[in-house]
N, C-alpha and C. Protein backbone atom coordinates (compact mmCIF):
# COMPACT_ATOMS: atom_id res chain seq x y z
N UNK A 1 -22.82 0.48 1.67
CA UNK A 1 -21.79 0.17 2.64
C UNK A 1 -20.44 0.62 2.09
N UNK A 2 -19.87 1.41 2.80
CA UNK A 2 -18.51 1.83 2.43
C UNK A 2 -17.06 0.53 2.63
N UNK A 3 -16.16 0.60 2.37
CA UNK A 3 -15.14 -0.56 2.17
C UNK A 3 -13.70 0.11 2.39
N UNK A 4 -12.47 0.00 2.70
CA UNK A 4 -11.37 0.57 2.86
C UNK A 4 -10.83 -0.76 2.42
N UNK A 5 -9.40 -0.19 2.25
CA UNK A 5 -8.60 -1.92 1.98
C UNK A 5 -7.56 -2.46 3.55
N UNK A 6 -7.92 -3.34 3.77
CA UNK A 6 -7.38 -3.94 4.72
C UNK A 6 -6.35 -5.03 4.32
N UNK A 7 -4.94 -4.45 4.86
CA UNK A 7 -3.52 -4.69 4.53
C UNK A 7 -3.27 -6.05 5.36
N UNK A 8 -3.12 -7.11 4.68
CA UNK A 8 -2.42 -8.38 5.42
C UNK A 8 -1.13 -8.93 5.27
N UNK A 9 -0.95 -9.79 5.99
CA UNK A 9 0.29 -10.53 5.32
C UNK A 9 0.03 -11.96 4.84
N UNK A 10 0.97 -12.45 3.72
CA UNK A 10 0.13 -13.44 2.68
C UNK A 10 1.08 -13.91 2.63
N UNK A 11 1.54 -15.43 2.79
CA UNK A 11 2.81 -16.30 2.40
C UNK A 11 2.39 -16.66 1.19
N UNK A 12 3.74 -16.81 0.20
CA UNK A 12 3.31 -16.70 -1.33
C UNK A 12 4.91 -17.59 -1.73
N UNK A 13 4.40 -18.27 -2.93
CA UNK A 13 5.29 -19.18 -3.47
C UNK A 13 5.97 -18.58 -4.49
N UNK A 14 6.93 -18.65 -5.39
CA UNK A 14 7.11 -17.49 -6.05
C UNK A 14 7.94 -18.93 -7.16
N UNK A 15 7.41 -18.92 -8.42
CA UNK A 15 8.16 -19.90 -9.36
C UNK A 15 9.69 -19.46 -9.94
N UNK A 16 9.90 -20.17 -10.78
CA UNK A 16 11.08 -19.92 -11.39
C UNK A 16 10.48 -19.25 -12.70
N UNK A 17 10.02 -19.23 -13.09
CA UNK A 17 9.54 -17.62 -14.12
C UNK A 17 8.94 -16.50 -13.30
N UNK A 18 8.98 -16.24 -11.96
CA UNK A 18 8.56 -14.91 -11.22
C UNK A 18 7.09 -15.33 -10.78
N UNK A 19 6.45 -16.34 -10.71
CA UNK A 19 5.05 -15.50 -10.76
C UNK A 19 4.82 -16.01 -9.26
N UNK A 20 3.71 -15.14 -8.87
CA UNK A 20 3.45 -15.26 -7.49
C UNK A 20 2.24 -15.76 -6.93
N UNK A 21 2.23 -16.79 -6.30
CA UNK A 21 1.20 -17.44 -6.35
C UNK A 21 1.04 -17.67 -4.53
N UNK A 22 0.10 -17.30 -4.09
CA UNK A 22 -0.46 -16.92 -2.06
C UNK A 22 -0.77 -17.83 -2.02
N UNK A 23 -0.47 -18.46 -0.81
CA UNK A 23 -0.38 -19.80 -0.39
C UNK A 23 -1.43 -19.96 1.11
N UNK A 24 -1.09 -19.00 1.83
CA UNK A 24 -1.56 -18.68 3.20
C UNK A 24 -2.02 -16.85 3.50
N UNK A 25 -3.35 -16.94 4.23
CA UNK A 25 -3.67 -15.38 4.18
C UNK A 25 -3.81 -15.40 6.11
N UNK A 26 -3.11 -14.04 6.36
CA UNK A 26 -2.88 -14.16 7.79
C UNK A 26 -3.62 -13.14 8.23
N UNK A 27 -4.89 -13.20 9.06
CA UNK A 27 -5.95 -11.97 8.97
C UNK A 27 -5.32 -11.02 9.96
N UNK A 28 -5.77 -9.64 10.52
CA UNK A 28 -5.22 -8.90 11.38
C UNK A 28 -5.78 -9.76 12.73
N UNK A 29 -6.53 -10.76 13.00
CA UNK A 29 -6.92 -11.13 13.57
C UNK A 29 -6.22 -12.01 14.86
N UNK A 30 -5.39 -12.55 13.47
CA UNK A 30 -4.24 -14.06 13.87
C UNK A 30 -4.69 -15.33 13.41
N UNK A 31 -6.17 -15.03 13.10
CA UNK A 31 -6.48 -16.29 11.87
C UNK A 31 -6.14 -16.78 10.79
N UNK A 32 -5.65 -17.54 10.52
CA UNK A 32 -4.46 -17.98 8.92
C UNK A 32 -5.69 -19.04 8.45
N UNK A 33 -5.80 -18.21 7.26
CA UNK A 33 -6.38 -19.21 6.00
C UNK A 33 -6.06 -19.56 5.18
N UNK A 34 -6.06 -21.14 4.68
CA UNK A 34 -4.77 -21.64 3.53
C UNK A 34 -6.10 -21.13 2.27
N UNK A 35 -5.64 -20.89 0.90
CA UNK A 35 -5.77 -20.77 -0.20
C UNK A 35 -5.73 -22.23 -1.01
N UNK A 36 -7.13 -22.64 -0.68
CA UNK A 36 -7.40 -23.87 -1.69
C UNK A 36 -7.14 -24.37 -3.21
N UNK A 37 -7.15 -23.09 -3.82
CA UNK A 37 -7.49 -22.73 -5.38
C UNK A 37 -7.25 -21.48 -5.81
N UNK A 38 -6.59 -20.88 -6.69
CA UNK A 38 -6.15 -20.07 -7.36
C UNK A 38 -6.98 -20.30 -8.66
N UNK A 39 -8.56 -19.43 -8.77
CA UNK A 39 -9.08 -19.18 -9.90
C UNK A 39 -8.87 -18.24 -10.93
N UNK A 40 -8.08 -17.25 -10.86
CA UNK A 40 -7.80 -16.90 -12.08
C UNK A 40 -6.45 -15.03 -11.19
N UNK A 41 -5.86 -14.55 -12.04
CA UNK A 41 -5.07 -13.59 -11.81
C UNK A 41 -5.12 -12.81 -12.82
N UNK A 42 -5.82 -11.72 -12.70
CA UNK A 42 -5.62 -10.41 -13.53
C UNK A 42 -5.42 -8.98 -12.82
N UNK A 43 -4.91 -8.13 -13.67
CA UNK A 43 -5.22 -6.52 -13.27
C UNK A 43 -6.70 -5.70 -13.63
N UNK A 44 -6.61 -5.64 -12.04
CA UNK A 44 -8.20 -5.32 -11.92
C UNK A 44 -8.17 -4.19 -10.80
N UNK A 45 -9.13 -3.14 -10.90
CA UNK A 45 -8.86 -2.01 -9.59
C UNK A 45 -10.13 -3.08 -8.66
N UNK A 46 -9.70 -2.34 -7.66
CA UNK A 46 -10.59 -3.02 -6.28
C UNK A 46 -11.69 -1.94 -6.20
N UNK A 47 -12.92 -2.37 -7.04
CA UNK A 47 -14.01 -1.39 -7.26
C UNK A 47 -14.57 -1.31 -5.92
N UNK A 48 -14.68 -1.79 -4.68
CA UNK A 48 -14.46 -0.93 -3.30
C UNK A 48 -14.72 -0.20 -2.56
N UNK A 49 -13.28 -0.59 -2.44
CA UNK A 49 -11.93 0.12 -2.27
C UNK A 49 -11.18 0.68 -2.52
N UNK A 50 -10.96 0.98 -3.69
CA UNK A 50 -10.27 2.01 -4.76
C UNK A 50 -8.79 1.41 -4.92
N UNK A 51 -7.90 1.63 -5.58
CA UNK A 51 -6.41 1.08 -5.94
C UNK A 51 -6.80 0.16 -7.06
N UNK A 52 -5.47 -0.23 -7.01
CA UNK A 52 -5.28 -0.78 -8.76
C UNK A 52 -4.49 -1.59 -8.74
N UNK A 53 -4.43 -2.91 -8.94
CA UNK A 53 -3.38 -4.30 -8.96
C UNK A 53 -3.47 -5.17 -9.54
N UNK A 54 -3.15 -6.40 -8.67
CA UNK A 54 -3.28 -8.06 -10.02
C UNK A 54 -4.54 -7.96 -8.65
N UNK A 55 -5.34 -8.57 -8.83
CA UNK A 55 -6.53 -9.05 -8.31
C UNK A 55 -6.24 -10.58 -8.57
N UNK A 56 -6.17 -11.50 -7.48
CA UNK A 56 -6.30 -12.94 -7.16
C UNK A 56 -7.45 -13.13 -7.06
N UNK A 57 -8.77 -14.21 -8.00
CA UNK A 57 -9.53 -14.59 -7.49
C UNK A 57 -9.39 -16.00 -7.12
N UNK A 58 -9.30 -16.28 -5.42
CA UNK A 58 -9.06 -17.62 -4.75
C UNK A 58 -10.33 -17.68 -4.44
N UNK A 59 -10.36 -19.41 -3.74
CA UNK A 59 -10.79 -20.24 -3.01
C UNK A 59 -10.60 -20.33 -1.25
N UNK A 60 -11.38 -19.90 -0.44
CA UNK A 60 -10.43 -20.52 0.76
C UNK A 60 -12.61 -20.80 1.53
N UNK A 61 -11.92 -22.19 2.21
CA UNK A 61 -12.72 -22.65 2.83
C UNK A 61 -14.60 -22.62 1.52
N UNK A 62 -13.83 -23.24 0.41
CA UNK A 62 -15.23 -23.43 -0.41
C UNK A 62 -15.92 -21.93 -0.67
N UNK A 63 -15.39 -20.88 -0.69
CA UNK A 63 -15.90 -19.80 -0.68
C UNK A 63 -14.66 -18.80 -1.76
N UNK A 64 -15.23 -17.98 -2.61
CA UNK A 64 -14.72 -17.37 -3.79
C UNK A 64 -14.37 -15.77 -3.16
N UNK A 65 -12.90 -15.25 -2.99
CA UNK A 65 -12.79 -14.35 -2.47
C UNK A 65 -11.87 -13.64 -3.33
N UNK A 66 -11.46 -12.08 -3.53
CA UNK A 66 -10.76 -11.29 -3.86
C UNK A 66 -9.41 -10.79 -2.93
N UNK A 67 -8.23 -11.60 -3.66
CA UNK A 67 -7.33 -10.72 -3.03
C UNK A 67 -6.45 -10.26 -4.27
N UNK A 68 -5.95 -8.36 -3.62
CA UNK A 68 -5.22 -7.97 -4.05
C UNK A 68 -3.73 -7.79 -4.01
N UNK A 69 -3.23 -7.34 -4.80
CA UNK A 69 -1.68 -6.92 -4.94
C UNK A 69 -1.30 -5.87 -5.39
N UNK A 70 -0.72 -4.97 -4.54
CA UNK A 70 -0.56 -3.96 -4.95
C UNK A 70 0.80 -3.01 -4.84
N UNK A 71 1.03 -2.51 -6.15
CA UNK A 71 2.72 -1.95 -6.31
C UNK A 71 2.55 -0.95 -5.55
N UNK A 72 3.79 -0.70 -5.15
CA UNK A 72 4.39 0.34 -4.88
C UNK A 72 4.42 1.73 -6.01
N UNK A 73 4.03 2.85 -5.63
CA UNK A 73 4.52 3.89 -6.47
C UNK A 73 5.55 4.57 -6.38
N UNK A 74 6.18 5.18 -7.38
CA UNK A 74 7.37 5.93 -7.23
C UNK A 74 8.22 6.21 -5.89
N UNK A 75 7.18 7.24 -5.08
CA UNK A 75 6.99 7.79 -4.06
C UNK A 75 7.58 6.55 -3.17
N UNK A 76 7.37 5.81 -2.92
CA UNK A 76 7.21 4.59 -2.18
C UNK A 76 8.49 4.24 -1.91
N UNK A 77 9.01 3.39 -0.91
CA UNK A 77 10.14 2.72 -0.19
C UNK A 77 10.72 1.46 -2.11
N UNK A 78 11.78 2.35 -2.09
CA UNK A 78 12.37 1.34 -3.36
C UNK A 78 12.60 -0.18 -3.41
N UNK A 79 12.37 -0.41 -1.77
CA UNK A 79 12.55 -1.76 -1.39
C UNK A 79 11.10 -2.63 -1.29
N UNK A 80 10.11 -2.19 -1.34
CA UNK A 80 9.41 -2.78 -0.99
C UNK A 80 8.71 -3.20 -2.81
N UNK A 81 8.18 -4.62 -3.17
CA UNK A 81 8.15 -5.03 -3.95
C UNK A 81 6.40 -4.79 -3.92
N UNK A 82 5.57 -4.91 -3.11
CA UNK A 82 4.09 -4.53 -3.31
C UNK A 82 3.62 -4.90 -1.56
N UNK A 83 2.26 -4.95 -1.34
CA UNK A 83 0.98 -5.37 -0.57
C UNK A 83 0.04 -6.05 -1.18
N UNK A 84 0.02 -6.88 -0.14
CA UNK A 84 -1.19 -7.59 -0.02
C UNK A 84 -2.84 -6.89 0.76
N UNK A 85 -3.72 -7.02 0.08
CA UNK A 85 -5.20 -6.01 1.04
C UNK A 85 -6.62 -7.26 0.61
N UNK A 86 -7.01 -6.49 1.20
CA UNK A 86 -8.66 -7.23 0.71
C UNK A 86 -9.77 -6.20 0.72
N UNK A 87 -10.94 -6.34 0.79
CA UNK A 87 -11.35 -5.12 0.67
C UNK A 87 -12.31 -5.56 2.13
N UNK A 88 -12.33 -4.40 2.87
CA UNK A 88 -13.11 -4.95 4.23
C UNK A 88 -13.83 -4.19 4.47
N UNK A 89 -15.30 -4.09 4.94
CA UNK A 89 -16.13 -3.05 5.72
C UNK A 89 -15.21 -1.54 6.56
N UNK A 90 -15.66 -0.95 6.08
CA UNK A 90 -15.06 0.51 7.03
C UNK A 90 -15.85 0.20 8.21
């Protein structure tokens, strides 16, 4: 089965040392799923989907899911700080 990354928008808490922590995932759908648990945050590519980011492994609804984060490159709008994706069926 092939996979593309599917771009959402993610409300995210952001501490006083920077770090960023997703609070709410808003599907293209219009379905909003809160983020129960934040199991762990590393840089990990989205084997996939292809790209390269912090990989969130959350919780939502008792179920263990992958979301990513992903920078901007050079190339890219200087304003924009990253994306949020997941990896979804093509």
């Amino acid at each position: 089965m092939k996979y593309r990354k599917q771009y959402i928008d993610v409300d995210v808490a952001i501490s006083a040392a920077g770090q960023m922590f997703p609070r709410l995932i808003h599907w293209t759908d219009g379905r909003t799923y809160e983020i129960d648990r934040i199991k762990a945050i590393t840089p990990a590519p989205a084997l996939k989907a292809g790209g390269q980011g912090d990989r969130y492994t959350v919780v939502l609804e008792n179920q263990e899911r992958y979301l990513f984060f992903e920078r901007p490159t050079d190339a890219e709008d200087t304003f924009m700080v990253g994306r949020w994706f997941v990896e979804a069926p093509a």
